[in-house]
Protein backbone atom coordinates (compact mmCIF):
# COMPACT_ATOMS: atom_id res chain seq x y z
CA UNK A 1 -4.45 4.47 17.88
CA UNK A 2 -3.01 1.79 15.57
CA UNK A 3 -3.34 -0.58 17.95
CA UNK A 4 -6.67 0.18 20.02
CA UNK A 5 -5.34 1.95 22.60
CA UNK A 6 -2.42 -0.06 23.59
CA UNK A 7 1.19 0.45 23.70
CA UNK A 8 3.97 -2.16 24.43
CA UNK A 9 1.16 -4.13 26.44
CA UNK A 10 0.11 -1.21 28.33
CA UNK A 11 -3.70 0.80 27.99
CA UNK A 12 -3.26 4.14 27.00
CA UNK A 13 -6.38 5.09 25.64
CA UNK A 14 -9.47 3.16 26.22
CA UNK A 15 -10.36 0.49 22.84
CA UNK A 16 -14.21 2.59 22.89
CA UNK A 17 -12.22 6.05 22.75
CA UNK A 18 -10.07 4.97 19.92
CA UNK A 19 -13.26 3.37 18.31
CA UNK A 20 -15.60 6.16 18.82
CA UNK A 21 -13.36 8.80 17.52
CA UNK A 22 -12.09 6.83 14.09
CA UNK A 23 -15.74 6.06 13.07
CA UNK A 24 -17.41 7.79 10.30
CA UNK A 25 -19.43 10.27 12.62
CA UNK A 26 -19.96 12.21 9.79
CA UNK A 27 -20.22 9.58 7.00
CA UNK A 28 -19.91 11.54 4.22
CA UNK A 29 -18.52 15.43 4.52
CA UNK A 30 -20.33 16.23 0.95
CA UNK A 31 -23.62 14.71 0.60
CA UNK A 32 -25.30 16.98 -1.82
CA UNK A 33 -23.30 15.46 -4.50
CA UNK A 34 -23.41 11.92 -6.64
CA UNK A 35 -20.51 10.36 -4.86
CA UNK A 36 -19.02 8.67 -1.55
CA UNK A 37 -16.95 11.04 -0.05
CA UNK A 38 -14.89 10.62 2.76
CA UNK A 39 -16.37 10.30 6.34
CA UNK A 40 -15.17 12.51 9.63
CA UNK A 41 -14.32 11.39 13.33
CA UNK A 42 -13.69 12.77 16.30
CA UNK A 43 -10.22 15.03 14.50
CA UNK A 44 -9.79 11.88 12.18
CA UNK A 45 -10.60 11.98 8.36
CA UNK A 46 -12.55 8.43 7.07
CA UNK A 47 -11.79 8.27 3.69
CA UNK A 48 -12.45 3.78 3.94
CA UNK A 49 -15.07 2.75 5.61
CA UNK A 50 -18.13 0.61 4.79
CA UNK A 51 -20.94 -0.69 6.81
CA UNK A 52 -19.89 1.87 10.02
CA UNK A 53 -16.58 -0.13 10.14
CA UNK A 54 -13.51 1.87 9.65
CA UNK A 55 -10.69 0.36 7.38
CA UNK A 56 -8.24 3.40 6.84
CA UNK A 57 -8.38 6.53 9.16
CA UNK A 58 -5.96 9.84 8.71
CA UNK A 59 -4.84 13.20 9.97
CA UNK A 60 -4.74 15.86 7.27
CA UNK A 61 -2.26 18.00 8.43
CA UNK A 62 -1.21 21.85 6.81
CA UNK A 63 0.88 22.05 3.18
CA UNK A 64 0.92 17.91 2.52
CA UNK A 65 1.43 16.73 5.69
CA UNK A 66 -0.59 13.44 5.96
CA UNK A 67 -0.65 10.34 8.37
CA UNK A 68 -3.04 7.38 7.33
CA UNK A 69 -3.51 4.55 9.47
CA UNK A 70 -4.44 1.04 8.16
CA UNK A 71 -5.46 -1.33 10.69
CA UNK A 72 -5.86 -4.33 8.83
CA UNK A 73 -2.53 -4.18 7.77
CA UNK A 74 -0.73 -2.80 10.91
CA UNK A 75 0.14 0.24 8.78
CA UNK A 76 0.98 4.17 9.62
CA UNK A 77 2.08 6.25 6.95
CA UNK A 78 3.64 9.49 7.07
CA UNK A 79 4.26 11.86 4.00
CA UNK A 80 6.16 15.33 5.08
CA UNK A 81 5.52 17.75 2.29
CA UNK A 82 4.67 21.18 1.26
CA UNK A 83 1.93 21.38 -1.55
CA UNK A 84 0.65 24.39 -0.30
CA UNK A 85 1.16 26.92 -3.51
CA UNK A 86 0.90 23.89 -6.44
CA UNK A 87 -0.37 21.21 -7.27
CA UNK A 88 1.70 17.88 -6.05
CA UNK A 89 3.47 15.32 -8.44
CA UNK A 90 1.64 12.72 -6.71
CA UNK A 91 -0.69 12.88 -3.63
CA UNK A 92 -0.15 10.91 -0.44
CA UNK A 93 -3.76 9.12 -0.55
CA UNK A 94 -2.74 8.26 -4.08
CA UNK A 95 0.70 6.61 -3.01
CA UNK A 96 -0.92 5.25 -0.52
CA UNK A 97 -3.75 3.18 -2.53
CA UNK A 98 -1.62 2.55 -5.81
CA UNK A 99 1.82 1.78 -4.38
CA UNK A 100 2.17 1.08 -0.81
CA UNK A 101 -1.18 -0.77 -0.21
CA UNK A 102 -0.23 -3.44 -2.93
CA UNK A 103 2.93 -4.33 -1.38
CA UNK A 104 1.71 -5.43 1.99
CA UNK A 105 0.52 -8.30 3.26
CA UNK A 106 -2.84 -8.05 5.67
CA UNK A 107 -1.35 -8.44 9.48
CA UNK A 108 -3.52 -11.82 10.06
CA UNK A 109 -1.46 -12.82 6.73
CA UNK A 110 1.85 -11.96 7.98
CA UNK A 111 4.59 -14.48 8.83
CA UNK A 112 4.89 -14.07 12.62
């Protein structure tokens, strides 16, 4: 999904399916209220997109279990937890904007 469909040079799922299902479908999942909430795929949370373009797409998963996938950067991360019964120290979408984000380099940045 990371990469459009394509593993090791091979098609494995077609660049449209892989586009169509990590678009904002649903563009916001809670628009009765005053602010942007995230948008809804095909099974894929949108919680960055703007203009219809998707810039971070995720699978919530059961008690903390989160993957978020960042395109621009060439990113997948994966937090393994169980936050079912309290409240977490700190949440993965959390680590993900204020401490992993900010260490990376875009991928058309990147040193080859």
């Amino acid at each position: 999904m990371l990469r459009g469909g394509e593993w090791d040079g091979r098609r494995i799922v077609s660049r449209e399916w892989v586009e169509a299902s990590t678009s904002p479908i649903i563009p916001d999942v809670a628009p009765d209220n005053d602010r942007p909430d995230t948008g809804y795929g095909y099974q894929w949370w949108v919680p960055v997109h703007e203009d219809g373009e998707t810039r971070v797409f995720a699978g919530n998963g059961y008690g903390g279990q989160f993957l978020h996938v960042v395109p621009e950067y060439h990113l997948i991360s994966v937090f393994n937890g169980w936050t079912l019964h309290e409240r977490p120290e700190l949440f993965s979408w959390t680590a993900l904007q204020d401490r992993i984000l900010p260490t990376v380099v875009p991928a058309d940045e990147a040193p080859p």
